[in-house]
N, C-alpha and C. Protein backbone atom coordinates (compact mmCIF):
# COMPACT_ATOMS: atom_id res chain seq x y z
N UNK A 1 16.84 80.71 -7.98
CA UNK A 1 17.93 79.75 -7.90
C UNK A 1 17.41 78.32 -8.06
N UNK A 2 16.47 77.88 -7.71
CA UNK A 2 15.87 76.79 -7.50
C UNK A 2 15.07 76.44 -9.02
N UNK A 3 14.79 77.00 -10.23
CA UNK A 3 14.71 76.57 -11.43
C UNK A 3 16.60 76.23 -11.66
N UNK A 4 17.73 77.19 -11.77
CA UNK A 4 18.41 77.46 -12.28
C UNK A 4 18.76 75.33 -11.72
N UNK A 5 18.71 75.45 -10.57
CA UNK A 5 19.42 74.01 -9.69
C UNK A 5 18.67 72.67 -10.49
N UNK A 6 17.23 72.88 -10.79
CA UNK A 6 16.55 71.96 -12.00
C UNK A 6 17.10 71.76 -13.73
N UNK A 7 17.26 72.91 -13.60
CA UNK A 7 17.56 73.39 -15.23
C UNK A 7 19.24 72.66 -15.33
N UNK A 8 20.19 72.58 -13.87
CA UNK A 8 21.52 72.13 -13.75
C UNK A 8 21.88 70.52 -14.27
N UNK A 9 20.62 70.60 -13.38
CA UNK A 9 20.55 68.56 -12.89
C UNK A 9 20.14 68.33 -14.11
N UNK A 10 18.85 68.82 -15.20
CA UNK A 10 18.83 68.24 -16.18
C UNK A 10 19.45 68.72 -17.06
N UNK A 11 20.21 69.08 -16.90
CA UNK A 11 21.57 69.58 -18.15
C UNK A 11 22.76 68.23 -17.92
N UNK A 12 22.95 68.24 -17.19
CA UNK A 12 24.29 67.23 -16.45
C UNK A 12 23.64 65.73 -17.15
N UNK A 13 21.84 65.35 -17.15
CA UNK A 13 21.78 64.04 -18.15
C UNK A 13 21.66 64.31 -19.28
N UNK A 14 21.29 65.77 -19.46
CA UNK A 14 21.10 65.88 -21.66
C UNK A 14 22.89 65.45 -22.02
N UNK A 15 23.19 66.24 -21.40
CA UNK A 15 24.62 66.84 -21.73
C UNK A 15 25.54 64.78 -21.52
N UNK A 16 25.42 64.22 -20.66
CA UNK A 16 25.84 62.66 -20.29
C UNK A 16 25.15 62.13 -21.99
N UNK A 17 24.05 62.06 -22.04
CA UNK A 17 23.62 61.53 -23.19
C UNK A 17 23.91 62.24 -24.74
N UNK A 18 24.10 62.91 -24.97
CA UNK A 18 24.98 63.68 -25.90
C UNK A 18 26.56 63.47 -25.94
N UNK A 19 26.86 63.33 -24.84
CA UNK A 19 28.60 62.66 -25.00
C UNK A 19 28.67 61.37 -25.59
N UNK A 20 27.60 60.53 -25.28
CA UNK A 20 27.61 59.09 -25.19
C UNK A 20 27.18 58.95 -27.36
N UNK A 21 25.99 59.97 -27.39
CA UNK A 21 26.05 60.16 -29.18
C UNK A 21 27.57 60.44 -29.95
N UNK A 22 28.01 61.40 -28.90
CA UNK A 22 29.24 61.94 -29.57
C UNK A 22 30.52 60.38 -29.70
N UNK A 23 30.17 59.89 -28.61
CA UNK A 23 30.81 58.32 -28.62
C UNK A 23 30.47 57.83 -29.73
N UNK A 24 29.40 57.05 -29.98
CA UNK A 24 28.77 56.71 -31.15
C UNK A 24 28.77 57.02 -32.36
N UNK A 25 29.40 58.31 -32.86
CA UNK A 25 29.46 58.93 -34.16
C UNK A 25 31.08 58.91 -34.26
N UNK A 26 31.86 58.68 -32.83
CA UNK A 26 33.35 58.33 -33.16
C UNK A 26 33.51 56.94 -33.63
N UNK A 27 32.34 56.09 -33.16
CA UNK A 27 33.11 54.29 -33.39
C UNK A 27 32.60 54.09 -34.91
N UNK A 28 31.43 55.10 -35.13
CA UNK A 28 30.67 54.65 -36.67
C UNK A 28 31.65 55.29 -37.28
N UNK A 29 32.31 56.35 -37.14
CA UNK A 29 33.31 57.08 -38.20
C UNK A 29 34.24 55.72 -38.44
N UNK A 30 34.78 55.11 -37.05
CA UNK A 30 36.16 53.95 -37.32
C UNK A 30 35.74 53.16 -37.99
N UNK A 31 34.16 52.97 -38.18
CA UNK A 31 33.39 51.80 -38.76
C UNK A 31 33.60 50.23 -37.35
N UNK A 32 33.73 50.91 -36.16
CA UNK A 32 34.05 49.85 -35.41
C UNK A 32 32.14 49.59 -34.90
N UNK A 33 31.91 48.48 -35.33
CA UNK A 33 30.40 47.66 -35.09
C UNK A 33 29.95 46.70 -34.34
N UNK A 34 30.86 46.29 -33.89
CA UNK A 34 31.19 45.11 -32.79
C UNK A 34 30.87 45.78 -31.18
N UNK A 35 31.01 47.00 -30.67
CA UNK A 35 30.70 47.48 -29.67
C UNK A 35 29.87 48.67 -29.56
N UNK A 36 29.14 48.77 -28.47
CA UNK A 36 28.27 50.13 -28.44
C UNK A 36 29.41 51.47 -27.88
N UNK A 37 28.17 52.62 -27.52
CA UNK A 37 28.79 53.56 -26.90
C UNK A 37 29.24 53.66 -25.60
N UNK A 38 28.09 53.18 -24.46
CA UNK A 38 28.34 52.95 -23.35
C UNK A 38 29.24 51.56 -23.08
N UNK A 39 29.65 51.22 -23.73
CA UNK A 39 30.89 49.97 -23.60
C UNK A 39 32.64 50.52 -24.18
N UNK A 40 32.24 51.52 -24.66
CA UNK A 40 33.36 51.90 -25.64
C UNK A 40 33.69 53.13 -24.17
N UNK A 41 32.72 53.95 -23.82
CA UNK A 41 33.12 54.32 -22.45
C UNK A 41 33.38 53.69 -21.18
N UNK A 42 32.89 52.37 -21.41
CA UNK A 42 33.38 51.64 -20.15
C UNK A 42 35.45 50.79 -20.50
N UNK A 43 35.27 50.78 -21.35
CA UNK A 43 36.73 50.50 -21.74
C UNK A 43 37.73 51.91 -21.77
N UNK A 44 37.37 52.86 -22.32
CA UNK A 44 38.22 53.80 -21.54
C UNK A 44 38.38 54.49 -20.16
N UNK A 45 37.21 54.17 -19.59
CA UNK A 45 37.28 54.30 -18.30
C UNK A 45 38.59 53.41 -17.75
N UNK A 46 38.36 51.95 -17.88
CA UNK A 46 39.26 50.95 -17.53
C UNK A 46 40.45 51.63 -17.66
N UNK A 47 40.91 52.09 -18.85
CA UNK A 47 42.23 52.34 -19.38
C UNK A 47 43.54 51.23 -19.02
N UNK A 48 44.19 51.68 -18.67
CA UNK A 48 45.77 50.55 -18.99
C UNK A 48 45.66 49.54 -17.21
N UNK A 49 44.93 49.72 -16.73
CA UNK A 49 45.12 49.38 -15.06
C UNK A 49 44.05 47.80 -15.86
N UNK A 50 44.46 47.07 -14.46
CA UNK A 50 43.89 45.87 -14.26
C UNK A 50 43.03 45.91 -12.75
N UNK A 51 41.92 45.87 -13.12
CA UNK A 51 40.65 46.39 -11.84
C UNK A 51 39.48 45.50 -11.82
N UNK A 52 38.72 45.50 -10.76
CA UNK A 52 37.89 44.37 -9.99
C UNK A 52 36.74 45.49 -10.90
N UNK A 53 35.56 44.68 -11.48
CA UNK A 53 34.49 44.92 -11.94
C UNK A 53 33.65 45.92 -11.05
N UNK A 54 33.64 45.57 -9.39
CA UNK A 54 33.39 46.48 -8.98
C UNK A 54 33.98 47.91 -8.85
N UNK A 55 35.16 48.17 -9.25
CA UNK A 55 36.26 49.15 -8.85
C UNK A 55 35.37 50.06 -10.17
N UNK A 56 35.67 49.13 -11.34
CA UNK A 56 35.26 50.12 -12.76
C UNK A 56 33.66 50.57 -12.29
N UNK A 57 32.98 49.97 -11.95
CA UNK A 57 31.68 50.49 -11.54
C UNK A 57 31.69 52.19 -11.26
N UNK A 58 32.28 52.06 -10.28
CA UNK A 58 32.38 53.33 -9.50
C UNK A 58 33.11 54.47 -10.18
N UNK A 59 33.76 54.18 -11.49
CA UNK A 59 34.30 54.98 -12.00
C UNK A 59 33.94 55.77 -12.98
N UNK A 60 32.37 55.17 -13.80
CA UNK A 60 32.34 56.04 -14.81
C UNK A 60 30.67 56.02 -14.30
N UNK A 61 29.76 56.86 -15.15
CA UNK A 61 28.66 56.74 -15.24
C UNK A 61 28.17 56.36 -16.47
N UNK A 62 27.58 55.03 -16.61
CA UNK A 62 26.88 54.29 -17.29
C UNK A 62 25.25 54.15 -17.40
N UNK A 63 24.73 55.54 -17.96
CA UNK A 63 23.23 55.48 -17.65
C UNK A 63 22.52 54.81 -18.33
N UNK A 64 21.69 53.90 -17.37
CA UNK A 64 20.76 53.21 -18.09
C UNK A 64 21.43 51.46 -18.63
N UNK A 65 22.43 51.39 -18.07
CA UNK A 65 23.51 50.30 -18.95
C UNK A 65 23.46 49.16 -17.41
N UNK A 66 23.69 48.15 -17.89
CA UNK A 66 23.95 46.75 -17.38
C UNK A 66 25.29 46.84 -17.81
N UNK A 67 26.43 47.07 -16.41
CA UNK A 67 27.91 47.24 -16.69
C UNK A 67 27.89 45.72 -16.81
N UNK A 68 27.41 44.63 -16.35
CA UNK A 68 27.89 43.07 -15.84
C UNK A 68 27.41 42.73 -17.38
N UNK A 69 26.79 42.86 -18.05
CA UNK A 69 26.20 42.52 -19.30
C UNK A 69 26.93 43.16 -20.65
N UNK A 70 27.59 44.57 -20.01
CA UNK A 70 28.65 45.00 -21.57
C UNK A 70 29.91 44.28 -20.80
N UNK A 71 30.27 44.02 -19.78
CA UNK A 71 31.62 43.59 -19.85
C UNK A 71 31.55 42.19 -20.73
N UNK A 72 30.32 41.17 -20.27
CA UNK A 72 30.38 39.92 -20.87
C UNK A 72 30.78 39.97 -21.98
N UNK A 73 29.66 41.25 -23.34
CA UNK A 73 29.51 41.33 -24.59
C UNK A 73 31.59 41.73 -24.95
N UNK A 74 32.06 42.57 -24.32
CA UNK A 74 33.13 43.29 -24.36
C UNK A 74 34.36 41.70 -24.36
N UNK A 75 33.84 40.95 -23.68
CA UNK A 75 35.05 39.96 -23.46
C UNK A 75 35.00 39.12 -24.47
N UNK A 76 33.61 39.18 -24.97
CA UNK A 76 33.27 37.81 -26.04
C UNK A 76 33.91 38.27 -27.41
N UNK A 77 33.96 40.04 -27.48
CA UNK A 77 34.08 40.76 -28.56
C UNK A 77 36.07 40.90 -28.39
N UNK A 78 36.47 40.79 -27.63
CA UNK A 78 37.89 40.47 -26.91
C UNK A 78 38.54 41.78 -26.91
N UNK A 79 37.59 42.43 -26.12
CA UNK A 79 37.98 43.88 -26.04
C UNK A 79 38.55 43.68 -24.47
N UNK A 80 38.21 42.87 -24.06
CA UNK A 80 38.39 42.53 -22.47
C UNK A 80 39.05 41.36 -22.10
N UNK A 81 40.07 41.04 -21.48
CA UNK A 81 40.64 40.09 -20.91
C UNK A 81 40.30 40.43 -19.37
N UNK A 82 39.47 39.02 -19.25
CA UNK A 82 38.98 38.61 -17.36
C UNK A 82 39.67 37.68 -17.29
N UNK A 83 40.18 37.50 -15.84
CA UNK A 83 40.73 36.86 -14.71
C UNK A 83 40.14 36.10 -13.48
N UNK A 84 40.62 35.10 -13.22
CA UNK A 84 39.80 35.00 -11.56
C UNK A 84 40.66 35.96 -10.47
N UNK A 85 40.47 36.74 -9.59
CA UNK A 85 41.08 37.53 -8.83
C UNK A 85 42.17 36.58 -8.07
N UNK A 86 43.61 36.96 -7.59
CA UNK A 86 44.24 36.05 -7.03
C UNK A 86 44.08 35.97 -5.85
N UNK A 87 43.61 37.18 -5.20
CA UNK A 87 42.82 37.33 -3.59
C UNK A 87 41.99 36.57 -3.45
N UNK A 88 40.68 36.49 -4.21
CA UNK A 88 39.48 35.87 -3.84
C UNK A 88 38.67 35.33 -4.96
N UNK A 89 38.84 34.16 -5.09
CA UNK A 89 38.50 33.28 -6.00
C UNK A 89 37.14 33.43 -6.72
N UNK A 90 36.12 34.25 -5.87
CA UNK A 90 35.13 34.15 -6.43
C UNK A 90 34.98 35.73 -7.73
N UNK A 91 35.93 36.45 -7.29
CA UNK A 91 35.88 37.97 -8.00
C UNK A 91 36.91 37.60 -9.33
N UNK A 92 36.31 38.73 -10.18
CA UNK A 92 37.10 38.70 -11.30
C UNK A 92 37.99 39.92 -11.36
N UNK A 93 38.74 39.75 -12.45
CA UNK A 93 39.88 41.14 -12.85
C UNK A 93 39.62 41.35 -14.55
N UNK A 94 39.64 42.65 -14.29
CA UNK A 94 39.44 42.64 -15.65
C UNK A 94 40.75 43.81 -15.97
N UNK A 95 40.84 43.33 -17.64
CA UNK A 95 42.00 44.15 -18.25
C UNK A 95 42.02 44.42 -20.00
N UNK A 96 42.04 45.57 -20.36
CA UNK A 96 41.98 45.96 -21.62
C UNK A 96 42.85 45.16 -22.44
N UNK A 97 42.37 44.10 -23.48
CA UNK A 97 42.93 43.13 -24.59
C UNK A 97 43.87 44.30 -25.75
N UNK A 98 44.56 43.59 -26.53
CA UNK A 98 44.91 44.14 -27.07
C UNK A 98 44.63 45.34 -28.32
N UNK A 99 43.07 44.37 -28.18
CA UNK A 99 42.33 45.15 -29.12
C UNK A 99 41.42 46.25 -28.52
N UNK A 100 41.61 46.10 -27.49
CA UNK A 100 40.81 46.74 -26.28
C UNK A 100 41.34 48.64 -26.53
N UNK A 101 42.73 48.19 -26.23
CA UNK A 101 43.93 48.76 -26.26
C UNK A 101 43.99 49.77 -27.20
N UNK A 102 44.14 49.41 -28.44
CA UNK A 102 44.26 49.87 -29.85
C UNK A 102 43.00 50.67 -29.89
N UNK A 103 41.55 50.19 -29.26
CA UNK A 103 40.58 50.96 -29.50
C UNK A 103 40.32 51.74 -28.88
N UNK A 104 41.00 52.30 -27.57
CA UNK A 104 41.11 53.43 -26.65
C UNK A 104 41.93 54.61 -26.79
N UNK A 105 42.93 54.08 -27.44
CA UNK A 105 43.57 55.27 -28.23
C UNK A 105 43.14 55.47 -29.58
N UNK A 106 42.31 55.11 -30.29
CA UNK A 106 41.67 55.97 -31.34
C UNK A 106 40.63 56.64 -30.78
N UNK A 107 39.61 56.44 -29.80
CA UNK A 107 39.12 57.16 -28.62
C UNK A 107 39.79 58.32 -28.51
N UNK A 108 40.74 58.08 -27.46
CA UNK A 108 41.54 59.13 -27.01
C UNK A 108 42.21 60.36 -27.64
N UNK A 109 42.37 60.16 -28.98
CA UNK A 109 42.88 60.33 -30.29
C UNK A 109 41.53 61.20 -30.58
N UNK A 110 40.71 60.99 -30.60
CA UNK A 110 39.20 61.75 -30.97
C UNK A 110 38.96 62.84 -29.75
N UNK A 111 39.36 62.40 -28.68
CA UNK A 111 38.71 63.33 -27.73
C UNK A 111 39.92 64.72 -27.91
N UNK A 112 41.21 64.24 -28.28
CA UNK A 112 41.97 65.28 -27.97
C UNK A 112 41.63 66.12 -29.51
N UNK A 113 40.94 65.79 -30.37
CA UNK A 113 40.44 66.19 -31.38
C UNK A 113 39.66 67.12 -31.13
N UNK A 114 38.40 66.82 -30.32
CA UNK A 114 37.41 67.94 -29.81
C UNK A 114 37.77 68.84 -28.77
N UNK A 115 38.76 68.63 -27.84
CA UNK A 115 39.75 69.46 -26.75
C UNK A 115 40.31 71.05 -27.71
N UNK A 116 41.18 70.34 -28.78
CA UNK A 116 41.81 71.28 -29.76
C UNK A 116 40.39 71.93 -30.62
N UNK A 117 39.26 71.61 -30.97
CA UNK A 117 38.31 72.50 -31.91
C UNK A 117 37.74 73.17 -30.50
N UNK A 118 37.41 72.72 -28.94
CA UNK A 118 36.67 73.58 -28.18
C UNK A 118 38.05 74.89 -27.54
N UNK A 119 39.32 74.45 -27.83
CA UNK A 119 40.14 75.61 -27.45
C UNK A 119 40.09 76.65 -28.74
N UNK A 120 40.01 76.63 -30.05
CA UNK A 120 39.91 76.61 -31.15
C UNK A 120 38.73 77.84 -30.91
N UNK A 121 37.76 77.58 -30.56
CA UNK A 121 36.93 78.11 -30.37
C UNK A 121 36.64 79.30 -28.94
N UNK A 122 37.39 78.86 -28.30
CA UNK A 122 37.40 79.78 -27.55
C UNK A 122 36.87 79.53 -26.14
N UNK A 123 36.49 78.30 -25.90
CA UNK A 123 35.69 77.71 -24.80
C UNK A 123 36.60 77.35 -23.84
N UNK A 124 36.81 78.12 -22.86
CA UNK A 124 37.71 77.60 -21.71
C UNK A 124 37.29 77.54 -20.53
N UNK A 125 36.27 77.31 -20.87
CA UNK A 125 35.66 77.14 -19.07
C UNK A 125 35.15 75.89 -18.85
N UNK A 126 35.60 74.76 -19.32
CA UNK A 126 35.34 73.64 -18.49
C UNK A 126 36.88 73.69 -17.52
N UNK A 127 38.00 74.15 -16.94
CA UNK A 127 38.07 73.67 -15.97
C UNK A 127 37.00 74.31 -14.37
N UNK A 128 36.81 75.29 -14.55
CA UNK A 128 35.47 75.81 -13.78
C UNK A 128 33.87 75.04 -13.48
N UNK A 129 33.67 74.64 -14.80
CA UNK A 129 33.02 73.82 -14.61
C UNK A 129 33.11 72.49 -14.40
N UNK A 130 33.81 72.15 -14.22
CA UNK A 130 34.25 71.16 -13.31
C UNK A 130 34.60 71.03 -11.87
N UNK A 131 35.07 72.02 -11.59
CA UNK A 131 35.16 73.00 -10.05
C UNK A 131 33.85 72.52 -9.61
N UNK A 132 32.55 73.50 -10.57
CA UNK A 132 31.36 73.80 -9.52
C UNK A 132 30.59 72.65 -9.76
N UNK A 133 30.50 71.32 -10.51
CA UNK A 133 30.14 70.03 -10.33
C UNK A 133 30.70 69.25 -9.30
N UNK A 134 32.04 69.52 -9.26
CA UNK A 134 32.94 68.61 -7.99
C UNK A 134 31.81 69.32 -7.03
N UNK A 135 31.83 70.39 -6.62
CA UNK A 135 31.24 71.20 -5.06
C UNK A 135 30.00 70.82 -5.33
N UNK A 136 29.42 70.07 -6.59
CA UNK A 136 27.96 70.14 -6.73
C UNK A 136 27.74 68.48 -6.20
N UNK A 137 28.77 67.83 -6.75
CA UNK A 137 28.69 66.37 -6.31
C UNK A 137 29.25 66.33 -4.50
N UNK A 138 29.82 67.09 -3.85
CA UNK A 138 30.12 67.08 -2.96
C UNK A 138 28.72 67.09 -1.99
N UNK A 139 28.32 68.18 -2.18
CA UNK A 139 26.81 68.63 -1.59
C UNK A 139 26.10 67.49 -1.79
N UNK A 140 25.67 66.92 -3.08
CA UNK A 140 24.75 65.66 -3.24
C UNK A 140 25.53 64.29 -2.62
N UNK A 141 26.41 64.53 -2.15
CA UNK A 141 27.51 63.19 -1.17
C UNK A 141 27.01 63.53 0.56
N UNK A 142 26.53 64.70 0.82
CA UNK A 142 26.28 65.35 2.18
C UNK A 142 25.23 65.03 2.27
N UNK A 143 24.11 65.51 1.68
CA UNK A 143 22.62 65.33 1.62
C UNK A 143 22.55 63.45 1.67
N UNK A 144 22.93 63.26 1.00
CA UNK A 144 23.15 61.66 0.66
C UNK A 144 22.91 60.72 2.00
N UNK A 145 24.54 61.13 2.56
CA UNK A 145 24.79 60.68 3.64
C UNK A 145 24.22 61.07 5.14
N UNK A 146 23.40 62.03 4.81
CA UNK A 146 22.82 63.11 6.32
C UNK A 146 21.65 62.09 5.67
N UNK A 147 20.81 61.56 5.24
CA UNK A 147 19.80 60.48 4.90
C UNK A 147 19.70 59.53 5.69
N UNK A 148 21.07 59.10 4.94
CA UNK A 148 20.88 57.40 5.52
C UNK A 148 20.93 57.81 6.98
N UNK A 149 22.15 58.39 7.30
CA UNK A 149 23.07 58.59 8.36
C UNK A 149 21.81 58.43 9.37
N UNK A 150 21.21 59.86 9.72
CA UNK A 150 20.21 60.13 10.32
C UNK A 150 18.26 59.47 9.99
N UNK A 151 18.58 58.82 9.40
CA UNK A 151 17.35 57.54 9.26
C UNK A 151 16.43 58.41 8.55
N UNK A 152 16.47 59.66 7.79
CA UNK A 152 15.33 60.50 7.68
C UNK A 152 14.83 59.92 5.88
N UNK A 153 13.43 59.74 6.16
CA UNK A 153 12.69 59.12 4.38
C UNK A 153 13.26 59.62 3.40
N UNK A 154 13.51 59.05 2.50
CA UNK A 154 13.47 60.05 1.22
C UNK A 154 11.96 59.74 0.22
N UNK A 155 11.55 59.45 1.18
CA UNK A 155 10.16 59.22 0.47
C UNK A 155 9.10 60.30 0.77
N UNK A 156 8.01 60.83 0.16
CA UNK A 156 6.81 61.77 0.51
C UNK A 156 5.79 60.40 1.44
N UNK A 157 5.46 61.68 2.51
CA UNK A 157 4.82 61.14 3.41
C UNK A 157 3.11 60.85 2.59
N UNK A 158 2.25 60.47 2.59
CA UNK A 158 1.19 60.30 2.17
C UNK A 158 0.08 60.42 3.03
């Protein structure tokens, strides 16, 4: 069990980084050049809501990415309309531009593309697998928190 639990964890980043190609071969098809992949997923993450930079954080996984550095590129590129927050002056809001907009549903438009060729095919077990990642992220939320919680290292003793 304990290869199979290695073999899991590094499937979950091949498999993250292969979506993020599969991103990348959708914006080069639109010929859209102005944004990367991990920005083109951070804008559909956003989707139609208006949310605090920190909120989107927590929502997608961005490996390896400076979210504070694609939003900048994203706003300059006016995929992004920012705000000063009306609560607290020092936070921002951010919200999908119009062009933002337009480029999430050709996104979206692509994904339901690969939805229809993986039913097509016969692949119906991602809602299952999604099941046993939720219970898998649950467990790594326990372990997590039994850490801090209880003061115990996560470091090797030496």
């Amino acid at each position: 069990m304990k290869e199979s639990y290695l073999e899991a964890v590094s499937l979950i980043e091949r498999l993250h980084r292969l979506f993020l190609e599969v991103i990348k071969c959708e914006l080069d098809s639109l010929k859209v050049e102005d944004i990367n992949n991990v920005q083109a997923l951070v804008l559909y993450n956003l989707g139609g809501e208006q949310i605090s930079i920190g909120e989107l954080t927590t929502r997608g996984c961005y490996l390896g990415s400076n979210v504070s550095y694609n939003l900048k590129k994203m706003v300059q590129n006016g995929y992004i309309d920012q705000m000063t927050s009306k609560h607290d002056k020092r936070s921002f809001m951010i919200k999908l531009s119009a062009k933002g907009t337009a480029l999430c549903k050709k996104i979206d438009a692509a994904l339901d593309k690969h939805v229809a060729v993986l039913k097509s095919e016969g692949f119906d077990g991602i809602d299952e697998l999604v099941n046993t990642l939720r219970r898998l992220e649950i467990f790594w939320n326990k372990v997590s928190f039994q850490r801090i919680r209880f003061g115990v290292s996560t470091r090797k003793s030496r």
